[in-house]
N, C-alpha and C. Protein backbone atom coordinates (compact mmCIF):
# COMPACT_ATOMS: atom_id res chain seq x y z
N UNK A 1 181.60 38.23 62.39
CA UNK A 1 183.00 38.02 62.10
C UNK A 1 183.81 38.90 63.05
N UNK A 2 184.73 38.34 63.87
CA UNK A 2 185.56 38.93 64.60
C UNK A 2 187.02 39.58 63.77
N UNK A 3 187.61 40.37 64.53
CA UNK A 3 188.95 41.27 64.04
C UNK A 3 189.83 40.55 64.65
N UNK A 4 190.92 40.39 64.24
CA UNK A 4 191.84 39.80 64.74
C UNK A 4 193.37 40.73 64.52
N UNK A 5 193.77 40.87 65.20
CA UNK A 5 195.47 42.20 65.36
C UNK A 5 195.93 41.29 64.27
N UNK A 6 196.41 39.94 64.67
CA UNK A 6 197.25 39.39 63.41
C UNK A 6 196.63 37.80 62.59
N UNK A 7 197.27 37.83 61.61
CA UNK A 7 197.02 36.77 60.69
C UNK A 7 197.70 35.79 61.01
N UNK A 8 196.96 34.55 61.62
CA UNK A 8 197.27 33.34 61.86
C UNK A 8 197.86 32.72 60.53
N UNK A 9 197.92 32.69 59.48
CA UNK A 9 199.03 32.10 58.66
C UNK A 9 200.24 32.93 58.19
N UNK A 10 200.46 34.09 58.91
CA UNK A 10 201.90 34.49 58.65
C UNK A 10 202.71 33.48 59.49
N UNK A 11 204.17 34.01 58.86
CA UNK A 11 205.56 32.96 59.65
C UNK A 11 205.59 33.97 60.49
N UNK A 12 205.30 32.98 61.96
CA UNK A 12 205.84 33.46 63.10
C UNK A 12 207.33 33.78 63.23
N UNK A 13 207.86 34.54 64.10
CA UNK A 13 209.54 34.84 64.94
C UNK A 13 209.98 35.90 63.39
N UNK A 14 209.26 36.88 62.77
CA UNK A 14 209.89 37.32 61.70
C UNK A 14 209.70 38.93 62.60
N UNK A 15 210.65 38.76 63.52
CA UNK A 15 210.21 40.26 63.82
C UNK A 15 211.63 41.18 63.66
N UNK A 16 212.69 41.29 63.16
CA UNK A 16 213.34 41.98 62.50
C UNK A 16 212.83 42.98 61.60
N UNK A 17 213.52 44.05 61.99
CA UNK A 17 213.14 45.43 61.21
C UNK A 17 213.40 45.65 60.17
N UNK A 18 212.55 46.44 58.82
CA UNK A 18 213.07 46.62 57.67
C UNK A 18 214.27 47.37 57.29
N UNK A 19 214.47 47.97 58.36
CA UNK A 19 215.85 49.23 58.14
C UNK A 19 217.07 47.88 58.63
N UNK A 20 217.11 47.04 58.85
CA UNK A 20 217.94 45.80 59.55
C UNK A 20 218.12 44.79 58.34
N UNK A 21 216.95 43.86 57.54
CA UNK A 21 216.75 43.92 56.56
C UNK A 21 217.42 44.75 55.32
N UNK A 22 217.26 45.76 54.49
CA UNK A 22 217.98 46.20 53.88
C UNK A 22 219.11 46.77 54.27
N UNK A 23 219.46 46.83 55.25
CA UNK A 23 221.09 46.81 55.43
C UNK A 23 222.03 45.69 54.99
N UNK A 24 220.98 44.77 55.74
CA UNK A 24 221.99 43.48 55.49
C UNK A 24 221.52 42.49 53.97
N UNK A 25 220.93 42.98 53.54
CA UNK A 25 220.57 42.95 51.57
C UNK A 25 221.91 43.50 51.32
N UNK A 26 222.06 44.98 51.48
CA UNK A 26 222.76 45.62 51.20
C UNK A 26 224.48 45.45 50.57
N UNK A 27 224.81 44.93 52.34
CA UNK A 27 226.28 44.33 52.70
C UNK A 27 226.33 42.81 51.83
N UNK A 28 225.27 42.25 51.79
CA UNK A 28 225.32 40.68 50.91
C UNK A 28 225.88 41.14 49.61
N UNK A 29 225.18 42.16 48.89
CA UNK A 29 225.15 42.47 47.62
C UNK A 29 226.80 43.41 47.64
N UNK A 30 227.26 43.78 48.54
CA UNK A 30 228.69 44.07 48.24
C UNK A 30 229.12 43.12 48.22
N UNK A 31 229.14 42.75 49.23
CA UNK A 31 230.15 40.97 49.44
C UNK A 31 229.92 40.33 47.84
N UNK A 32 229.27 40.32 46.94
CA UNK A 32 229.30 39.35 46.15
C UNK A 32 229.51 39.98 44.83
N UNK A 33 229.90 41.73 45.05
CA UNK A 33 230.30 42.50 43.70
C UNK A 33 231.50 41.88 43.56
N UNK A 34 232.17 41.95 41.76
CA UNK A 34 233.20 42.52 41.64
C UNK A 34 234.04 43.18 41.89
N UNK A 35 235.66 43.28 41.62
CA UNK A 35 236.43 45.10 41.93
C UNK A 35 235.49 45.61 41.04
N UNK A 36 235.39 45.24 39.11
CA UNK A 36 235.04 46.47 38.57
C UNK A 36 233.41 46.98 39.13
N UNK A 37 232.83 45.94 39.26
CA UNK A 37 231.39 46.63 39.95
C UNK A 37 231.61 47.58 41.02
N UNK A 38 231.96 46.86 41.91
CA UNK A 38 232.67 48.01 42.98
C UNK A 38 233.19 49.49 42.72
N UNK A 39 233.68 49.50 41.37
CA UNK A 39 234.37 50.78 41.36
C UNK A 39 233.42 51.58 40.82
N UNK A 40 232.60 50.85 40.01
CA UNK A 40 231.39 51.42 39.43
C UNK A 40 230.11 52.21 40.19
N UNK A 41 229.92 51.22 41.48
CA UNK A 41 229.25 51.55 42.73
C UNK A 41 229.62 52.77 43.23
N UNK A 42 230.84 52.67 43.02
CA UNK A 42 231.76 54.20 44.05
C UNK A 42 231.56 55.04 43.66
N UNK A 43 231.59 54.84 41.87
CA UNK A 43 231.54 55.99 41.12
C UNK A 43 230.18 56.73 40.68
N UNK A 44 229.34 55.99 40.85
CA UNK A 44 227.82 56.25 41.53
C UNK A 44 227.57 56.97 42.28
N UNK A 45 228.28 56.19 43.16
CA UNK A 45 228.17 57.32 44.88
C UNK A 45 228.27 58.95 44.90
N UNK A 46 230.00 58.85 44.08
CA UNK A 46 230.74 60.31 44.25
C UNK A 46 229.58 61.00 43.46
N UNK A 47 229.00 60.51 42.38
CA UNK A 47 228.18 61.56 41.59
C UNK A 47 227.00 61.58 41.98
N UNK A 48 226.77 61.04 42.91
CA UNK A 48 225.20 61.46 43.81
C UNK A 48 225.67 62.21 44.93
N UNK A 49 226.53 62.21 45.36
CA UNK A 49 227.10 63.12 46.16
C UNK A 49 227.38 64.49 45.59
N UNK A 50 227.85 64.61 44.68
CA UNK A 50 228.38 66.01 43.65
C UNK A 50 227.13 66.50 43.32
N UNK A 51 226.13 65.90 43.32
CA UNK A 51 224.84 66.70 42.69
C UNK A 51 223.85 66.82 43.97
N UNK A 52 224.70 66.67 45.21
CA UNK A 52 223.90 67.50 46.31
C UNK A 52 223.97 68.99 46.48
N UNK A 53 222.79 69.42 47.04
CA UNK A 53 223.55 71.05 47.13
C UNK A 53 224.79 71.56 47.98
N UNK A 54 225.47 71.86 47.67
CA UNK A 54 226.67 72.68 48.65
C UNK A 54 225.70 72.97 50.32
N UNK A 55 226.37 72.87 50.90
CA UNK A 55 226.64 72.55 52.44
C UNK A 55 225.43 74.36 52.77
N UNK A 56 226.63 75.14 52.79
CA UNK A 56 226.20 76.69 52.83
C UNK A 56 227.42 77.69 52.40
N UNK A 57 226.61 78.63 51.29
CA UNK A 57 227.87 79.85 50.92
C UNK A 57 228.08 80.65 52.03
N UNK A 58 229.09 81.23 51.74
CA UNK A 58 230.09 82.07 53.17
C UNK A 58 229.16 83.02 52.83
N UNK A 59 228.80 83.82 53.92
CA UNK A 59 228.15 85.29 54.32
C UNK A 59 229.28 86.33 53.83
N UNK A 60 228.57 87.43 53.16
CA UNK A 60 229.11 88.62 52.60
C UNK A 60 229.56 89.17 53.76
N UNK A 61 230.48 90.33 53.70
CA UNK A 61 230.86 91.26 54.65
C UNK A 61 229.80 92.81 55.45
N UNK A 62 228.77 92.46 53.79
CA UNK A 62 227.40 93.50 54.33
C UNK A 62 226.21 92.46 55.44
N UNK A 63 226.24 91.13 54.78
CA UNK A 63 225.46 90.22 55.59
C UNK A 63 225.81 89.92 56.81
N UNK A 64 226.57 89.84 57.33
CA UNK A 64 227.78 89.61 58.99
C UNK A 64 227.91 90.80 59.22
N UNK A 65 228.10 92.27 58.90
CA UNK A 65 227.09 93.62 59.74
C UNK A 65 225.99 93.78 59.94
N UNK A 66 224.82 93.43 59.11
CA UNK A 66 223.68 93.45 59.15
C UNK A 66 222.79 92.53 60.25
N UNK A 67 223.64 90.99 60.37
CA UNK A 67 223.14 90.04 61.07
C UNK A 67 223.80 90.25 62.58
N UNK A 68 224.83 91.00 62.65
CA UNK A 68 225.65 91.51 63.69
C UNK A 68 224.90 92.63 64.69
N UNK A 69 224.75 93.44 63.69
CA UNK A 69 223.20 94.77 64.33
C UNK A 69 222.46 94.44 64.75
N UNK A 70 221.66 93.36 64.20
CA UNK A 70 220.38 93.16 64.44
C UNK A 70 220.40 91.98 65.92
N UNK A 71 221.62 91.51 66.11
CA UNK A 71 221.51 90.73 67.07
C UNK A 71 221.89 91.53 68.52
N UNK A 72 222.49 92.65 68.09
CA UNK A 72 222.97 93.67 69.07
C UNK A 72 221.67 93.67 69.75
N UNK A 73 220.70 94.79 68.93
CA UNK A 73 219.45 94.96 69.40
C UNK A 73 218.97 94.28 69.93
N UNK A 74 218.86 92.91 69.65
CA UNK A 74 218.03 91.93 70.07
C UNK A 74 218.08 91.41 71.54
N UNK A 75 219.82 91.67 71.72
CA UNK A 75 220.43 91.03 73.26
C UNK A 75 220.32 92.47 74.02
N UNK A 76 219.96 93.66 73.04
CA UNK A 76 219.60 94.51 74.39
C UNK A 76 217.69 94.64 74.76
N UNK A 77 217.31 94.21 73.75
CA UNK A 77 215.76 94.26 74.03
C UNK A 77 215.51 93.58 75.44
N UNK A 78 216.59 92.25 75.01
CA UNK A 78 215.66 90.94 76.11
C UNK A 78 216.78 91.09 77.21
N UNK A 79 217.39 91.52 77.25
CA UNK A 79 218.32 92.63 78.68
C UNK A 79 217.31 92.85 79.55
N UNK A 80 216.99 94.36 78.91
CA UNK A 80 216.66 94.95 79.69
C UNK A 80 215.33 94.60 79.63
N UNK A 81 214.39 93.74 79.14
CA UNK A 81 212.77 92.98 79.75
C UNK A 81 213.20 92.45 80.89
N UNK A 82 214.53 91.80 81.13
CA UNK A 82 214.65 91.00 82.30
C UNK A 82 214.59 91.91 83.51
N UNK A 83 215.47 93.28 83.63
CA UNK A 83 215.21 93.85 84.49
C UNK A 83 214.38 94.54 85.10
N UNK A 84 213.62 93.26 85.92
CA UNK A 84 212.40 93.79 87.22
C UNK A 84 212.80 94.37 88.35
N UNK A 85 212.40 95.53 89.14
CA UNK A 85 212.53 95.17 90.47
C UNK A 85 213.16 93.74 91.50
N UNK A 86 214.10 94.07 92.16
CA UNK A 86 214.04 92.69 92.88
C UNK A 86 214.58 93.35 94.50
N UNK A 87 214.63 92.51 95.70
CA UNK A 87 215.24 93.34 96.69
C UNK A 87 216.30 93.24 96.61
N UNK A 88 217.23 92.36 95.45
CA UNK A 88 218.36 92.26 95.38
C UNK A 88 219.46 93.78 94.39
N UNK A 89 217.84 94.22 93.96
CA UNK A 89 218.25 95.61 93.11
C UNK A 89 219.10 96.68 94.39
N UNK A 90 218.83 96.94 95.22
CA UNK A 90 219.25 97.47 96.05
C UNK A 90 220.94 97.45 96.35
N UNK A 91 221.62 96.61 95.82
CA UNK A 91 222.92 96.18 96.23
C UNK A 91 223.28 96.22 95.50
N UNK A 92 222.72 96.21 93.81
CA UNK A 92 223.25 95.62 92.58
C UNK A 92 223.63 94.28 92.50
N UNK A 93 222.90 93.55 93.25
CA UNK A 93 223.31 92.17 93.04
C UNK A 93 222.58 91.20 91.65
N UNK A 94 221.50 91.83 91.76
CA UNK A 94 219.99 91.07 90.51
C UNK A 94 221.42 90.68 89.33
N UNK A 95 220.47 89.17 88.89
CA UNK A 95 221.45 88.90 87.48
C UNK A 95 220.58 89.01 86.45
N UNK A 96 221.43 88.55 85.07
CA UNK A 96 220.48 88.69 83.83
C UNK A 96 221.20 87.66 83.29
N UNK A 97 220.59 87.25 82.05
CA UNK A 97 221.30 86.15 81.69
C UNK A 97 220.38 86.08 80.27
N UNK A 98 221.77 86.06 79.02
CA UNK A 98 220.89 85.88 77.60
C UNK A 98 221.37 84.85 77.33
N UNK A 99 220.74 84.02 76.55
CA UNK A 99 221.50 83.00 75.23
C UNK A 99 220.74 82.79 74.48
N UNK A 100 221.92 82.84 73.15
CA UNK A 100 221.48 82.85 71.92
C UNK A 100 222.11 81.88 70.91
N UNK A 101 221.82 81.96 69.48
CA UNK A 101 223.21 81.00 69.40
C UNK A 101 223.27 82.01 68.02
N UNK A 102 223.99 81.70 67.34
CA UNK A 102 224.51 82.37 65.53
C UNK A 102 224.77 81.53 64.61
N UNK A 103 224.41 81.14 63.32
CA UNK A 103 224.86 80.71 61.76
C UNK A 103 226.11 80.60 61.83
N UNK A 104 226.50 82.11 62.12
CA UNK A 104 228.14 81.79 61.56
C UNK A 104 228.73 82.64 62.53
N UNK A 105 230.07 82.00 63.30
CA UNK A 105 230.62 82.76 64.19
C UNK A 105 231.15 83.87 63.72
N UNK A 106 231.30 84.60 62.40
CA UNK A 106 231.79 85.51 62.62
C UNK A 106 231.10 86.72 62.69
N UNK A 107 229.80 86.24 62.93
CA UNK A 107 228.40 87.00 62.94
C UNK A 107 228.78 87.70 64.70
N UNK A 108 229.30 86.43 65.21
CA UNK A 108 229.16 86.94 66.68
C UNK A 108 230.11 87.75 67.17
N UNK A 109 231.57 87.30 66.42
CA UNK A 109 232.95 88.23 67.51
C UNK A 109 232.67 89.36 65.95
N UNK A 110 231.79 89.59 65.59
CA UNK A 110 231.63 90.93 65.07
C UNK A 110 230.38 91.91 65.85
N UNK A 111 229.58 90.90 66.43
CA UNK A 111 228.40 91.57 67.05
C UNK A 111 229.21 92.32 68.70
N UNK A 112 230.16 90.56 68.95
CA UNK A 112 230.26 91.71 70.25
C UNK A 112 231.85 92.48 70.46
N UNK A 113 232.32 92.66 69.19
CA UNK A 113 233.59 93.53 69.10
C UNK A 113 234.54 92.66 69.79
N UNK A 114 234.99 91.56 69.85
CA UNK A 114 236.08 90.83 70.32
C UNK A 114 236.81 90.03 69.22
N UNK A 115 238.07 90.26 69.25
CA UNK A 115 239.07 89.90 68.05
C UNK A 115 238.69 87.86 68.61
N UNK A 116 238.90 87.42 67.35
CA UNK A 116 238.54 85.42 67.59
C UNK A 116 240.57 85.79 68.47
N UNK A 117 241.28 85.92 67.61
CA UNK A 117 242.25 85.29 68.29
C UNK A 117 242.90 83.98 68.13
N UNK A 118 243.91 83.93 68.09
CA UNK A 118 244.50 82.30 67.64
C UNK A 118 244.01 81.26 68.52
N UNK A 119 244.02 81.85 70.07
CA UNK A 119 243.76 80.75 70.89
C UNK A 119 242.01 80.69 71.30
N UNK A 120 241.58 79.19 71.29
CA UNK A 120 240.02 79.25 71.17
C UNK A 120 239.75 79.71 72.99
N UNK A 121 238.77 79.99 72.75
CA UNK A 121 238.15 80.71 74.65
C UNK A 121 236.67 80.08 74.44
N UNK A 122 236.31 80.06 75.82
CA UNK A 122 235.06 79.73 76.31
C UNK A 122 234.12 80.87 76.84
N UNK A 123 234.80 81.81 77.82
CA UNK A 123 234.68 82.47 78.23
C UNK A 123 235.18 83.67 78.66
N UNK A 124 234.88 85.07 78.48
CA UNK A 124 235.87 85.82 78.42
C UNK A 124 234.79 87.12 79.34
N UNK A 125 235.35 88.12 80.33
CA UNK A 125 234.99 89.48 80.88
C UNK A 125 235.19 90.59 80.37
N UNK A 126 234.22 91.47 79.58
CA UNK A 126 234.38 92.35 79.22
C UNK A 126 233.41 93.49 79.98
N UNK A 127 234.24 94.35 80.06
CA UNK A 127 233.87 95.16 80.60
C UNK A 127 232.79 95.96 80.48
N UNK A 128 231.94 96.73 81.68
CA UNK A 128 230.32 96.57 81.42
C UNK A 128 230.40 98.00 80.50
N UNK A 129 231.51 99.39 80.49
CA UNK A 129 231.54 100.28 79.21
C UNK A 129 232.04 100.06 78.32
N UNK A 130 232.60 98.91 77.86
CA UNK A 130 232.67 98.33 76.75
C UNK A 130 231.32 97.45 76.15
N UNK A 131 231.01 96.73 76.97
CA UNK A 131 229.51 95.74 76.53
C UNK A 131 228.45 96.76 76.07
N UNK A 132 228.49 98.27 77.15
CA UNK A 132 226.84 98.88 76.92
C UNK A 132 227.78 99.69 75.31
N UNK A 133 228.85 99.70 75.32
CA UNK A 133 229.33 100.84 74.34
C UNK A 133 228.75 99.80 72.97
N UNK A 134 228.60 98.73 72.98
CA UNK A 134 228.50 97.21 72.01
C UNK A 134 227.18 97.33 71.75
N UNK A 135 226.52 96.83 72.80
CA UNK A 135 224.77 96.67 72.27
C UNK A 135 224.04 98.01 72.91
N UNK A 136 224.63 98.88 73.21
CA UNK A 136 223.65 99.83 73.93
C UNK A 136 223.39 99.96 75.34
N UNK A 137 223.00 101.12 75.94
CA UNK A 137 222.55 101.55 77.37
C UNK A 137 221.56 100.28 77.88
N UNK A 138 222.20 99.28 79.05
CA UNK A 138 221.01 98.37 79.70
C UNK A 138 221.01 99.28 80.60
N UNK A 139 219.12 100.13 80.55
CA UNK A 139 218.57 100.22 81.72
C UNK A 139 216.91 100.31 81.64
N UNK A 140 216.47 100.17 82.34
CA UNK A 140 214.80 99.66 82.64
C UNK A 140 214.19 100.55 83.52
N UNK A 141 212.85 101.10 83.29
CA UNK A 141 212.13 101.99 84.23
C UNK A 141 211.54 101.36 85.26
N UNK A 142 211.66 102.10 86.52
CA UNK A 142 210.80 101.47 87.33
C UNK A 142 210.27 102.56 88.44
N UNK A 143 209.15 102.26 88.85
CA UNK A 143 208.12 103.48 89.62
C UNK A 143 208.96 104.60 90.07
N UNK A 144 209.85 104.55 90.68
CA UNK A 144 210.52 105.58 91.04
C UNK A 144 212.23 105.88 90.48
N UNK A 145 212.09 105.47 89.84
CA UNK A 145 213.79 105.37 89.47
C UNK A 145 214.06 104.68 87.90
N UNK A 146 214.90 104.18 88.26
CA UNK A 146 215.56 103.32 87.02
C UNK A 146 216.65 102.30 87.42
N UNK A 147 216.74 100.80 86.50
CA UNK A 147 217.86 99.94 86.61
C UNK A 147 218.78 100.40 86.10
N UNK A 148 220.06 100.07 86.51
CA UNK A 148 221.02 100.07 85.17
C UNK A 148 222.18 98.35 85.24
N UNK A 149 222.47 98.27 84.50
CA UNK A 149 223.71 97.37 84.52
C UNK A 149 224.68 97.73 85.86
N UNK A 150 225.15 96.92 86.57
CA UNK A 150 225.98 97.36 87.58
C UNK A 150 226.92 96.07 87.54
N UNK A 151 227.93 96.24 88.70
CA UNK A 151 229.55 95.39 88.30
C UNK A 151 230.85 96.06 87.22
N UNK A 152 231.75 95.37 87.64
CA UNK A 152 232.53 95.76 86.49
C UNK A 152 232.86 95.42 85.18
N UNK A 153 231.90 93.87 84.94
CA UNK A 153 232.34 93.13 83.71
C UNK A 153 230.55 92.13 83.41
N UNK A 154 231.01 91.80 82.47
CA UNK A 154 230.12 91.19 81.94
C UNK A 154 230.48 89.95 81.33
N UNK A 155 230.10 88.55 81.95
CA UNK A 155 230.68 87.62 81.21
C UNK A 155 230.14 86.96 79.84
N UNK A 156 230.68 86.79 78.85
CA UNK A 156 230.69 86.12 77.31
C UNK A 156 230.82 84.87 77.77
N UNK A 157 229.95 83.77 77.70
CA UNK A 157 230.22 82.77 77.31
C UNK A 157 230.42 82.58 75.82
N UNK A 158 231.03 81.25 74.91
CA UNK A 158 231.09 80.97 73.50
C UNK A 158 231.07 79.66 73.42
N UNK A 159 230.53 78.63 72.88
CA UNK A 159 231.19 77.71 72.96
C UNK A 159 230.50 77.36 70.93
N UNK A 160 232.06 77.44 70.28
CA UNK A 160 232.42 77.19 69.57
C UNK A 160 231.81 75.99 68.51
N UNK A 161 231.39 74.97 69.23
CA UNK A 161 231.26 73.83 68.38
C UNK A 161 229.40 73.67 68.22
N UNK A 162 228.57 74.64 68.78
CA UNK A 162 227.05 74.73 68.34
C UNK A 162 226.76 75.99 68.37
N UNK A 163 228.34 76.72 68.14
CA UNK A 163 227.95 78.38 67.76
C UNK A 163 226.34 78.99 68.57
N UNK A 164 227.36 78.65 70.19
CA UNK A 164 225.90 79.15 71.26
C UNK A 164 226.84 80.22 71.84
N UNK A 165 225.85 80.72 72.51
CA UNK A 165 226.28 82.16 73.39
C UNK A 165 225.81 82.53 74.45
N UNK A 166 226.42 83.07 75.45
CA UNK A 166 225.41 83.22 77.04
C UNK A 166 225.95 84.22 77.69
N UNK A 167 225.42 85.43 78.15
CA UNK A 167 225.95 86.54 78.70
C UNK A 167 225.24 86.45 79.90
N UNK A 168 226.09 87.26 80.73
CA UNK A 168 225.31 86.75 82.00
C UNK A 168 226.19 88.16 83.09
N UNK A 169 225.21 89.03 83.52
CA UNK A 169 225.76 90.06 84.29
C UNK A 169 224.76 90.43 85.60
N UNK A 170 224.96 92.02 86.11
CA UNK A 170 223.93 92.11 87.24
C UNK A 170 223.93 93.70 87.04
N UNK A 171 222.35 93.34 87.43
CA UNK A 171 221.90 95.40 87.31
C UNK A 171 221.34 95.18 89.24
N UNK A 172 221.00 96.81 89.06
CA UNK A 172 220.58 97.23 90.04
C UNK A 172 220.07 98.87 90.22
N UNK A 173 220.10 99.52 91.38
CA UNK A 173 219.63 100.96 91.16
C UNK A 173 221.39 101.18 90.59
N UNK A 174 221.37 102.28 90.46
CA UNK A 174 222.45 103.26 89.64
C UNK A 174 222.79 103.80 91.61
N UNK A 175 224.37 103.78 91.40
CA UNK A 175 225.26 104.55 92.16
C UNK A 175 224.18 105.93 93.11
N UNK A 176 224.48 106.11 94.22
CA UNK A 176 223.88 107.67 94.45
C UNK A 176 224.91 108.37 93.93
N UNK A 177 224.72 109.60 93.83
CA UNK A 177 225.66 110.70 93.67
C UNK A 177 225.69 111.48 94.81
N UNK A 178 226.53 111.44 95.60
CA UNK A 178 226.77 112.87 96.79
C UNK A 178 227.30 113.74 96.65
């Protein structure tokens, strides 16, 4: 006895999808309610809706410091891993570059000390003793010396609508002193 993929007495040309199918069950069976069924339907709806769980509760004022700290740390850990040696260290040119994203924005213009402000921003320069004063000293050991953050600013990206984030600056050796 051979296998065969399909059954020669099904109805051929039935190849419409079941999610296509009960849609259009669906729309028939409105089309042919009543108003009062209809209202009845609705009122169905709203109360299967009402007995979903709530969306998400607002974060406490101890939870948005706590989640604020801990992200500090976090954007200075993976800082300063980035800073390797490069021959571009020499000039202070080397870049770095984090992104992250946050729950709740006010997790973030609390992490990196910037007022939101009425008007929305994308991007904003803050300054690199303000940024290290924020998450801490970026600098990295290396055989003979040390990196540090170099430039005058540090750019914040934000973008608002997937609560993402992207910092993006440049280290190098540290200044001589004469």
């Amino acid at each position: 006895m051979t296998k065969r993929k399909s059954d020669p007495t099904a109805p051929q040309g039935s190849s419409s999808s079941k999610k296509a199918k009960t849609a259009e069950d669906s729309l028939a069976k409105l089309k042919t309610m009543t108003h009062d069924e209809l209202a009845e339907h609705a009122l169905a709806l709203e109360k299967q809706m009402a007995a979903l769980p709530p969306a998400r509760r607002p974060m406490s004022q101890d939870e948005v410091v706590t989640k604020a700290r801990s992200l500090r740390g976090t954007i200075n850990r993976e800082i300063c891993k980035q800073m390797k040696w490069t021959n571009s260290c020499r000039t202070g040119k080397a870049r770095f570059s984090f992104s992250g994203s946050v729950a709740n924005e006010e997790v973030f213009y609390r992490m990196i000390q910037i007022d939101k402000g009425a008007k929305a921003w994308k991007t904003k320069k803050v300054s690199i003793e303000d940024f290290e004063g924020t998450v801490g000293e970026l600098s990295a050991s290396i055989r003979y010396g040390s990196l540090v953050a170099t430039g005058e600013h540090v750019n914040v990206h934000w973008n608002a609508d997937e609560n993402t984030f992207k910092i993006n600056g440049t280290y190098g050796l540290p200044p001589r002193e004469e």
